[in-house]
PDB file of N, CA and C in Angstrom:
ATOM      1  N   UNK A   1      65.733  88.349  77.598  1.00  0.00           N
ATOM      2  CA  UNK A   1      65.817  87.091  78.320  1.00  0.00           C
ATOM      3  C   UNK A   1      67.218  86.892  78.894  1.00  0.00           C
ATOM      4  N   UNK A   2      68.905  87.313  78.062  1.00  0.00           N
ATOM      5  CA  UNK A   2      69.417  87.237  78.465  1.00  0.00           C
ATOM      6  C   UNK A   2      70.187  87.625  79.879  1.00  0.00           C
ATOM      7  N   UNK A   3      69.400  89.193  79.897  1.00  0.00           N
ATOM      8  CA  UNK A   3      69.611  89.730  80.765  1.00  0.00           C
ATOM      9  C   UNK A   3      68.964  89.266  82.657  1.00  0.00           C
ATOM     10  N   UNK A   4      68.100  88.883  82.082  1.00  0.00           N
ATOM     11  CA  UNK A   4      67.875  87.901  83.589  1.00  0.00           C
ATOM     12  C   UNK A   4      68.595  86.591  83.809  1.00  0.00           C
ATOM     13  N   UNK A   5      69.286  86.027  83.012  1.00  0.00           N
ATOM     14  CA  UNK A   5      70.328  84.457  83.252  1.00  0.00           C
ATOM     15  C   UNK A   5      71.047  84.840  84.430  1.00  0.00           C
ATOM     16  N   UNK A   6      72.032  85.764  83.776  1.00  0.00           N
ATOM     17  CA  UNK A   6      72.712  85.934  85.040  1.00  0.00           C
ATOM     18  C   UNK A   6      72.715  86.345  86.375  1.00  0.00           C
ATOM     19  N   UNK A   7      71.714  87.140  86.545  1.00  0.00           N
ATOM     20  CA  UNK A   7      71.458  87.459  87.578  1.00  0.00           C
ATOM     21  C   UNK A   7      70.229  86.297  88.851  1.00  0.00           C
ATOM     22  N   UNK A   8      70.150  85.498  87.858  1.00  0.00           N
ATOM     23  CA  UNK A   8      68.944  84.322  88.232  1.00  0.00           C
ATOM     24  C   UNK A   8      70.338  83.089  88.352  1.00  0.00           C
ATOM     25  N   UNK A   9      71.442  83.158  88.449  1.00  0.00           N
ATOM     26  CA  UNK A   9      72.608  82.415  88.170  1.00  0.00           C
ATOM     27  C   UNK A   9      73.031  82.329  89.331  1.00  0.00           C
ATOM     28  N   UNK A  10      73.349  83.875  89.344  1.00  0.00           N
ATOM     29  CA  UNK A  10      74.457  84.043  90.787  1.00  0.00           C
ATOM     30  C   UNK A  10      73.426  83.870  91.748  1.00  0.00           C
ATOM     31  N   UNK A  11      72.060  83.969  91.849  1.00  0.00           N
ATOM     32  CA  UNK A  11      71.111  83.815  92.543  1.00  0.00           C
ATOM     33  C   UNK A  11      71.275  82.728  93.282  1.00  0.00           C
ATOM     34  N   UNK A  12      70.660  81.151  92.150  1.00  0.00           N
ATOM     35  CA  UNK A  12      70.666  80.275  92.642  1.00  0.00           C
ATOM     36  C   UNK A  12      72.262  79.400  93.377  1.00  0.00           C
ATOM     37  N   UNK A  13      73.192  79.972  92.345  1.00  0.00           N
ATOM     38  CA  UNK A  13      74.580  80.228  93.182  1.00  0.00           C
ATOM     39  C   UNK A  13      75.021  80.213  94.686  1.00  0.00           C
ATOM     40  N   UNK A  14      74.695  81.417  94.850  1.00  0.00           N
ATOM     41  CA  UNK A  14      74.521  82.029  96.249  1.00  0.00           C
ATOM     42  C   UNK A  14      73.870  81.184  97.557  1.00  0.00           C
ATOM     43  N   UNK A  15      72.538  80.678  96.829  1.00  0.00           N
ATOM     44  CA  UNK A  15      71.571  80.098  98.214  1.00  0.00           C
ATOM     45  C   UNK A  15      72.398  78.637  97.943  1.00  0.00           C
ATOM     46  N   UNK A  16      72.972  77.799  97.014  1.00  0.00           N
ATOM     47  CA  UNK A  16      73.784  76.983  96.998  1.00  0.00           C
ATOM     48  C   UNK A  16      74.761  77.041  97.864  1.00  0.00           C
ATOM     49  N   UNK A  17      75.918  77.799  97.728  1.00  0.00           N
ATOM     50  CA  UNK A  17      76.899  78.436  98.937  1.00  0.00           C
ATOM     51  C   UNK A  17      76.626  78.603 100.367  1.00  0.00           C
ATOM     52  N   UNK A  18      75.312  78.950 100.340  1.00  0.00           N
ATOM     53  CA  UNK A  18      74.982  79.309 101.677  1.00  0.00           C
ATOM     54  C   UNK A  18      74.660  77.999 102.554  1.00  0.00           C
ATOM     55  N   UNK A  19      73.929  76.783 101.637  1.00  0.00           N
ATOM     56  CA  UNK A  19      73.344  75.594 102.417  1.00  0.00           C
ATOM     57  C   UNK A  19      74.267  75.353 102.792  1.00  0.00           C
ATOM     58  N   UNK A  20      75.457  74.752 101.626  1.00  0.00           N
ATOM     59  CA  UNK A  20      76.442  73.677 101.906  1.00  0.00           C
ATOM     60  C   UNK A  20      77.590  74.227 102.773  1.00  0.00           C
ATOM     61  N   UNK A  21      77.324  75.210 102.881  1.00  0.00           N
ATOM     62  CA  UNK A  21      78.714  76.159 103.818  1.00  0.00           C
ATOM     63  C   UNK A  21      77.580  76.333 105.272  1.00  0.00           C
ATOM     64  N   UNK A  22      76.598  76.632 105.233  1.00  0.00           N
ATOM     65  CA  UNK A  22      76.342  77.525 106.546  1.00  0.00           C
ATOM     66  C   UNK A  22      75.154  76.418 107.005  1.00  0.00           C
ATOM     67  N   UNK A  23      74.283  75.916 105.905  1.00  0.00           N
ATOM     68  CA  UNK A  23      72.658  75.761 106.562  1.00  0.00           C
ATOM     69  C   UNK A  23      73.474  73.919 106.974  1.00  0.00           C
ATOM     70  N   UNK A  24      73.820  73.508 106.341  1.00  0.00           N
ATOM     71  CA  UNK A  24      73.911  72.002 106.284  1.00  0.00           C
ATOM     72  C   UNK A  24      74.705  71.649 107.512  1.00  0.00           C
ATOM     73  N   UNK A  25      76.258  72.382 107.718  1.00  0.00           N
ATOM     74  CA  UNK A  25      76.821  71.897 108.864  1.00  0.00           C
ATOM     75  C   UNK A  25      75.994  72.237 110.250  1.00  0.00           C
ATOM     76  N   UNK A  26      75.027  73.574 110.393  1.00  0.00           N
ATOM     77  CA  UNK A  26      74.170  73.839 111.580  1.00  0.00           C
ATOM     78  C   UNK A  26      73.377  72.638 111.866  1.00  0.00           C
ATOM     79  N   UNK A  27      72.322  72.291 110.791  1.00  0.00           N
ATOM     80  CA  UNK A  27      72.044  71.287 110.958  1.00  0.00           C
ATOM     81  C   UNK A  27      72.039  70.166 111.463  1.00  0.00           C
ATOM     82  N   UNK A  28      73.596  69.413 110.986  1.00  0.00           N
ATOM     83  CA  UNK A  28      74.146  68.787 111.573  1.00  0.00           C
ATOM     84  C   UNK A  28      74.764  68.120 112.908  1.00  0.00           C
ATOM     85  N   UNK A  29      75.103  69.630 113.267  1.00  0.00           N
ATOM     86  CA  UNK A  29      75.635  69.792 114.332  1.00  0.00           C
ATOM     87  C   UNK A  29      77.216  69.962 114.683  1.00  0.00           C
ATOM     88  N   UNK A  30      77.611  70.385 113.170  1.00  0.00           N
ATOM     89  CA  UNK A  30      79.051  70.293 113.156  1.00  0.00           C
ATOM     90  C   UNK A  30      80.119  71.481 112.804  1.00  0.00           C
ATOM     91  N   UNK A  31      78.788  72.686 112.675  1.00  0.00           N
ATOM     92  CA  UNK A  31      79.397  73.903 112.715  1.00  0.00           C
ATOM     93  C   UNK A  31      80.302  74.629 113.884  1.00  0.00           C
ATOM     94  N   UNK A  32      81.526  75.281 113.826  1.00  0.00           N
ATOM     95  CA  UNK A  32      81.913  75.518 114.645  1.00  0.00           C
ATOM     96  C   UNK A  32      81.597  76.256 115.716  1.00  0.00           C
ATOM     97  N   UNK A  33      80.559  76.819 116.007  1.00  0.00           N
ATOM     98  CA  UNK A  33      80.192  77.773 116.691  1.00  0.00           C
ATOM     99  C   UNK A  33      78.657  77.337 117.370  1.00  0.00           C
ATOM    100  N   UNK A  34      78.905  75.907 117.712  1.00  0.00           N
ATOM    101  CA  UNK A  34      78.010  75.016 118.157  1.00  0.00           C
ATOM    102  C   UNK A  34      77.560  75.316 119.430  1.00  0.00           C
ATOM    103  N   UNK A  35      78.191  75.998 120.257  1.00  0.00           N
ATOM    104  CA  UNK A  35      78.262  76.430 121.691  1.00  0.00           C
ATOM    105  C   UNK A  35      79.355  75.743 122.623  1.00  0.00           C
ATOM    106  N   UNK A  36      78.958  75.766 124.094  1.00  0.00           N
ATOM    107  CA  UNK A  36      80.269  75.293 124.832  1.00  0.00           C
ATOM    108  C   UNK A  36      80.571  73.979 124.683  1.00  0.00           C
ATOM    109  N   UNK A  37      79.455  73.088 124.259  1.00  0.00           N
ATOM    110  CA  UNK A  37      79.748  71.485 124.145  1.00  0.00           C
ATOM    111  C   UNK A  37      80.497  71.338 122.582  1.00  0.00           C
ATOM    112  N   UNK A  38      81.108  72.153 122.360  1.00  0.00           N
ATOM    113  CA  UNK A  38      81.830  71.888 120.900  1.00  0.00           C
ATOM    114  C   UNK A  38      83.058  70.956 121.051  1.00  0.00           C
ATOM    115  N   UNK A  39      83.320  70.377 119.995  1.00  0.00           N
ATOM    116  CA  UNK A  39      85.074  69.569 120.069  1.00  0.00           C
ATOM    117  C   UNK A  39      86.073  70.452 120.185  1.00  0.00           C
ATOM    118  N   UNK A  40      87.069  69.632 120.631  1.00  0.00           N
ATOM    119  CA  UNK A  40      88.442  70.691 120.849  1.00  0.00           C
ATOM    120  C   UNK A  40      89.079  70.640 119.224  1.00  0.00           C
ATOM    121  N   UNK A  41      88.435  69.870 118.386  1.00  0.00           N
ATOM    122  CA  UNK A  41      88.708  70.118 117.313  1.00  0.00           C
ATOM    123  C   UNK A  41      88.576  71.694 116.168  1.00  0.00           C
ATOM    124  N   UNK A  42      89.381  72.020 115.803  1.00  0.00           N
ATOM    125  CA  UNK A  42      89.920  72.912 114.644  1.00  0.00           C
ATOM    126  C   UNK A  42      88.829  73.266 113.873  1.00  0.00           C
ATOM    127  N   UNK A  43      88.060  74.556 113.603  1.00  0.00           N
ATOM    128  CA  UNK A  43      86.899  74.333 112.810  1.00  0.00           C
ATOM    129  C   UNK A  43      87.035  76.236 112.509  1.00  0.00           C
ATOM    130  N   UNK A  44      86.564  76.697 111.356  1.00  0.00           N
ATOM    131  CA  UNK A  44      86.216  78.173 111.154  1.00  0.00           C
ATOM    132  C   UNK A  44      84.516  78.203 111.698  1.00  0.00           C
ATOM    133  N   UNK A  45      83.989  79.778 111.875  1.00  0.00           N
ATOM    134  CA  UNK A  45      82.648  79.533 111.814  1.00  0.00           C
ATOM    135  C   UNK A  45      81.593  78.905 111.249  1.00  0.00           C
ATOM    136  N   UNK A  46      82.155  78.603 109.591  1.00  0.00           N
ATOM    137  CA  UNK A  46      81.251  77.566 108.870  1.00  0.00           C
ATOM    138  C   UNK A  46      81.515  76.173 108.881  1.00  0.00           C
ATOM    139  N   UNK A  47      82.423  75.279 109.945  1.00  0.00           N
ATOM    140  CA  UNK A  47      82.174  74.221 110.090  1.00  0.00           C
ATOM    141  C   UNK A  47      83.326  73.435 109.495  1.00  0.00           C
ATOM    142  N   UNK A  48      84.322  73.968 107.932  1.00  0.00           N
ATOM    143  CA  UNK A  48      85.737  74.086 107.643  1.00  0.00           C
ATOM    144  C   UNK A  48      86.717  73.433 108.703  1.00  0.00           C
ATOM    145  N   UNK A  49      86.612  71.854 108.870  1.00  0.00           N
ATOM    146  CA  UNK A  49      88.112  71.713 109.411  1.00  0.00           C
ATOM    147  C   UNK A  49      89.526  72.395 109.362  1.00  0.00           C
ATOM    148  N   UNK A  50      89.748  72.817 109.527  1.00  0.00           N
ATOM    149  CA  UNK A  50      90.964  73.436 109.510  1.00  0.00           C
ATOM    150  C   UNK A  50      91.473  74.617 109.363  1.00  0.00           C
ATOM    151  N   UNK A  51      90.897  75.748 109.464  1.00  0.00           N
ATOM    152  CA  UNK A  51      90.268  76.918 108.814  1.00  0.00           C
ATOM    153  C   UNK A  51      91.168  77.614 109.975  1.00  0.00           C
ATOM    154  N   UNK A  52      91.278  77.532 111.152  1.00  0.00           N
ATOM    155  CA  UNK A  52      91.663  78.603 111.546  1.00  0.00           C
ATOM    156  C   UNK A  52      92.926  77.872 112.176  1.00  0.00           C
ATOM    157  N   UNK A  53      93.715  78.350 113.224  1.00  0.00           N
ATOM    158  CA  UNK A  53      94.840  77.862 113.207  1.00  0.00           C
ATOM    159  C   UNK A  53      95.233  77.526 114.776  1.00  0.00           C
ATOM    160  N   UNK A  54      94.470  78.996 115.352  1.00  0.00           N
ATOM    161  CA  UNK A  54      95.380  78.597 117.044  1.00  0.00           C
ATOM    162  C   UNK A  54      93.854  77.347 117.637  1.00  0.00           C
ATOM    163  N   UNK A  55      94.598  76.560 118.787  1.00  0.00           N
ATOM    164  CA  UNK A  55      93.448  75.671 119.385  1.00  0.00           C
ATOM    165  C   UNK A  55      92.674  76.781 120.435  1.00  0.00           C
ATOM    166  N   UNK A  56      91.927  75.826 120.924  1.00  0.00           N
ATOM    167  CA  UNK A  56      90.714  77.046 121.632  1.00  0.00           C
ATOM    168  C   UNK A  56      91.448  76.778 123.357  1.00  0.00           C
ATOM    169  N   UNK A  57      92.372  76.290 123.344  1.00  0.00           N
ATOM    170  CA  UNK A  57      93.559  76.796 124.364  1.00  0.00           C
ATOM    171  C   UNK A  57      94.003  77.587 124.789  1.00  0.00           C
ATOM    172  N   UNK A  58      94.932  78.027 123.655  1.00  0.00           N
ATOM    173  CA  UNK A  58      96.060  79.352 123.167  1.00  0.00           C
ATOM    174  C   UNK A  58      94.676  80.450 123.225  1.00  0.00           C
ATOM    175  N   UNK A  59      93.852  80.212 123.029  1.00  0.00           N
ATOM    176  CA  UNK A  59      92.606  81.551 122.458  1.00  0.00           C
ATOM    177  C   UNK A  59      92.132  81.750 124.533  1.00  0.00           C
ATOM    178  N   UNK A  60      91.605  80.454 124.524  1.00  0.00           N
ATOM    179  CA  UNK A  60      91.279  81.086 125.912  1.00  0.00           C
ATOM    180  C   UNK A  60      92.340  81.211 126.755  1.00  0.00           C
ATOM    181  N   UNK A  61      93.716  81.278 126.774  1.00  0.00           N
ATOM    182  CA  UNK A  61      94.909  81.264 127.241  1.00  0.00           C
ATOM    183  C   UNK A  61      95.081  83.102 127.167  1.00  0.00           C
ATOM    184  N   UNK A  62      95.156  83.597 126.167  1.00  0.00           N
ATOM    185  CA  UNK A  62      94.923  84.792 125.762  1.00  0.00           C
ATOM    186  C   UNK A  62      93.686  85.498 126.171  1.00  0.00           C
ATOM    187  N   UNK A  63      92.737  85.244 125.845  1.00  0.00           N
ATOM    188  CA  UNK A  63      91.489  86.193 126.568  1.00  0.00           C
ATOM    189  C   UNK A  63      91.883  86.485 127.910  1.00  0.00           C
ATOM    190  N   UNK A  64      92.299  85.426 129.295  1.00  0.00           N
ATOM    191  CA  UNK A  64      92.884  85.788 130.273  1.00  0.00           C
ATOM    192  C   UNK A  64      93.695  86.210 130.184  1.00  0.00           C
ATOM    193  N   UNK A  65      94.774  86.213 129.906  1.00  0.00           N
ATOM    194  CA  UNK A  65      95.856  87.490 129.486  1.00  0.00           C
ATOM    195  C   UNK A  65      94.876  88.604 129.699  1.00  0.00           C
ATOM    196  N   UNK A  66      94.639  88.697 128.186  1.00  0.00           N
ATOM    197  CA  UNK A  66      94.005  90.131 128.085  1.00  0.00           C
ATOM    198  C   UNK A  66      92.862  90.806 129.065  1.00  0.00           C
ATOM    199  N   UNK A  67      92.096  89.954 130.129  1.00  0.00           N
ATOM    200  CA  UNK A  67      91.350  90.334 130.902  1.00  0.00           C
ATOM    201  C   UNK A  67      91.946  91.161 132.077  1.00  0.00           C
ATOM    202  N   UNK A  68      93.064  90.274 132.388  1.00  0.00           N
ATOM    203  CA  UNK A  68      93.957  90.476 133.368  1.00  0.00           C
ATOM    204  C   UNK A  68      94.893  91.987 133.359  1.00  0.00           C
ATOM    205  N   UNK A  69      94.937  92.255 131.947  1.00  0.00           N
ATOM    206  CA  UNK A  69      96.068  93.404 131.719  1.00  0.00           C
ATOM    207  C   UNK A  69      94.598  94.556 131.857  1.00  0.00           C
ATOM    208  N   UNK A  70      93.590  94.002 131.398  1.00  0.00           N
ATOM    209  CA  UNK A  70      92.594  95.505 131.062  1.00  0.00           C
ATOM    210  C   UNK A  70      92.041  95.513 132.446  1.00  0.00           C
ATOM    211  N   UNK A  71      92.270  94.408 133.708  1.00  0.00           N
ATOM    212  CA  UNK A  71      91.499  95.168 134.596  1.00  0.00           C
ATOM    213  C   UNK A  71      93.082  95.879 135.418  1.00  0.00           C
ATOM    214  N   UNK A  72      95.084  95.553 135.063  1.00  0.00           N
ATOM    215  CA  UNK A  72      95.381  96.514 135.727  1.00  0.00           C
ATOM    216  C   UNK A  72      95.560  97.821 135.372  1.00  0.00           C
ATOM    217  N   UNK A  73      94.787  98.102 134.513  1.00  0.00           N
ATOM    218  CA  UNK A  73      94.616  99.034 133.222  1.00  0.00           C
ATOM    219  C   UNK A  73      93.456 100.000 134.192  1.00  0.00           C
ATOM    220  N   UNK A  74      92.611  99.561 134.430  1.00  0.00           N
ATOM    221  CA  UNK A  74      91.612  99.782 135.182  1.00  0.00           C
ATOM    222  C   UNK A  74      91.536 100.633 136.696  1.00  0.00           C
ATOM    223  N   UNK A  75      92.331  99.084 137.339  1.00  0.00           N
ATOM    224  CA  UNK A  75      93.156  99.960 138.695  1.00  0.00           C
ATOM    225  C   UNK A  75      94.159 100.930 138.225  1.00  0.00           C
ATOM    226  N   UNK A  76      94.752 101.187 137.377  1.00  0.00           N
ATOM    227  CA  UNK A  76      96.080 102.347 137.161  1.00  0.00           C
ATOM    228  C   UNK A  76      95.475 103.492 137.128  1.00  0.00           C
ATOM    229  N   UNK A  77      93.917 103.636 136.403  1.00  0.00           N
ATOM    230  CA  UNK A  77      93.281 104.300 135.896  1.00  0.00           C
ATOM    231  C   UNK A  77      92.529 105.411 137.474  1.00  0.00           C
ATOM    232  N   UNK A  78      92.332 104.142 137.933  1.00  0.00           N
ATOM    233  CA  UNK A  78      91.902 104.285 139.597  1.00  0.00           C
ATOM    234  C   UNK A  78      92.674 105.387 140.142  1.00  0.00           C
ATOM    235  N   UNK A  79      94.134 104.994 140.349  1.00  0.00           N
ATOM    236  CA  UNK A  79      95.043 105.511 141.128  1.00  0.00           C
ATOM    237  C   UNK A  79      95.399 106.647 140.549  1.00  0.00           C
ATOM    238  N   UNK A  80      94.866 107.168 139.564  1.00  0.00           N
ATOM    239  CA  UNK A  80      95.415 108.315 138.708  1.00  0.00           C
ATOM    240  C   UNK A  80      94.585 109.322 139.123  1.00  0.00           C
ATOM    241  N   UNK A  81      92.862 109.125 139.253  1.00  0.00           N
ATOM    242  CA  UNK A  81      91.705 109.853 139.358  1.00  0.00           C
ATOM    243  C   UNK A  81      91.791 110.555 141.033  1.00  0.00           C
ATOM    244  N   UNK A  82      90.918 111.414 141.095  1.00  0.00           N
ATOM    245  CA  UNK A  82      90.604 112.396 142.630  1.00  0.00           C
ATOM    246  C   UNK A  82      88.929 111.494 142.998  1.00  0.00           C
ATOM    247  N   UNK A  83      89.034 111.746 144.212  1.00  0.00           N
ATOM    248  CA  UNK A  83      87.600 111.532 144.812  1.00  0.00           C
ATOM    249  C   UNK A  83      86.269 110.779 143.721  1.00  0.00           C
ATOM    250  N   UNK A  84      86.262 112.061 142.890  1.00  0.00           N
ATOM    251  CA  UNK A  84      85.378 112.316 141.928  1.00  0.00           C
ATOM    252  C   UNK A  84      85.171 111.248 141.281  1.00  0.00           C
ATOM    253  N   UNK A  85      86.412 110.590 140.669  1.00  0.00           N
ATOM    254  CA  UNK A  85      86.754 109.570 139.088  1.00  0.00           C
ATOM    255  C   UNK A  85      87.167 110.393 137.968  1.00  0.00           C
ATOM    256  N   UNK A  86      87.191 111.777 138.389  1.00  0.00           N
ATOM    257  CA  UNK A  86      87.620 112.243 137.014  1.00  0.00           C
ATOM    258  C   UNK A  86      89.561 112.620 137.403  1.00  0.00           C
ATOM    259  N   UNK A  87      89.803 112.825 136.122  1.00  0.00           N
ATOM    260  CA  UNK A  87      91.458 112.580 135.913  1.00  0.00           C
ATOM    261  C   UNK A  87      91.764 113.620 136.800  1.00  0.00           C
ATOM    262  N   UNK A  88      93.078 113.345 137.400  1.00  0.00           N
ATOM    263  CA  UNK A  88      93.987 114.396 138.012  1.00  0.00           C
ATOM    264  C   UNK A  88      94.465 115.417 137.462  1.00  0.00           C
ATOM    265  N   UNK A  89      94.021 116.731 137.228  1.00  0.00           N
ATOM    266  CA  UNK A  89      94.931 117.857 136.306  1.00  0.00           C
ATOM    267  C   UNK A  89      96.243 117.867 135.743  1.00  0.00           C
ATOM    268  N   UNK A  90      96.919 117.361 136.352  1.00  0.00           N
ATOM    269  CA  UNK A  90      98.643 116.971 135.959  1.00  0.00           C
ATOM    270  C   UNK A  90      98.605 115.801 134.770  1.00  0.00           C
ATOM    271  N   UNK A  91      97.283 114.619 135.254  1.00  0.00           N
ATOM    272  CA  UNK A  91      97.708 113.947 134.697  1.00  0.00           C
ATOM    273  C   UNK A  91      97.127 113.906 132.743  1.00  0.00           C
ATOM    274  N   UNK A  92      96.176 115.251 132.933  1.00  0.00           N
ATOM    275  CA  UNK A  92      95.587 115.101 131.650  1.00  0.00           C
ATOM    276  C   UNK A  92      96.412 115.189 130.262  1.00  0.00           C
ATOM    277  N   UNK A  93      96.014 114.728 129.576  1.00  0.00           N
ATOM    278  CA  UNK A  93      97.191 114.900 128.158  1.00  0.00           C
ATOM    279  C   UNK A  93      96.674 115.017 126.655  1.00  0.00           C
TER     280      UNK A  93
END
């Protein structure tokens, strides 16, 4: 008998953790990952005020950055290649 407690423990444990962290804020409507109509408020994926740190500013401030560098990443890539698209012999490494 003992040997099933615990494992019937962490069980009911677990689906506990899961409501009050994941099922309850969806529900709600207050999980962070609500879609584009979300608050500019501070939230982790489970709904955690405060959980993560940069605003969704700085984040989409950065994704452009980074879009911007990978497409001159792209064109460099361009200017390197023959006719074809494949690399220039000199330039292989």
């Amino acid at each position: 008998m003992s040997g099933y407690a615990l494992p019937l423990l962490l069980a009911v444990a677990s689906a506990a953790m899961l409501y009050f962290c994941c099922v309850r804020p969806i529900r709600r409507g207050t999980a962070g990952h609500a879609g584009p109509a979300r608050e500019a408020a501070v939230r982790s994926c489970c709904g955690a005020p405060g959980a993560q740190t940069a605003p969704d500013t700085d984040v989409d401030a950065e994704i452009k950055r980074l879009r911007e560098e990978v497409r001159l990443l792209r064109c460099e890539a361009d200017l390197r290649s023959d006719d074809t698209g494949h690399p220039v012999k000199g330039e292989i490494r």
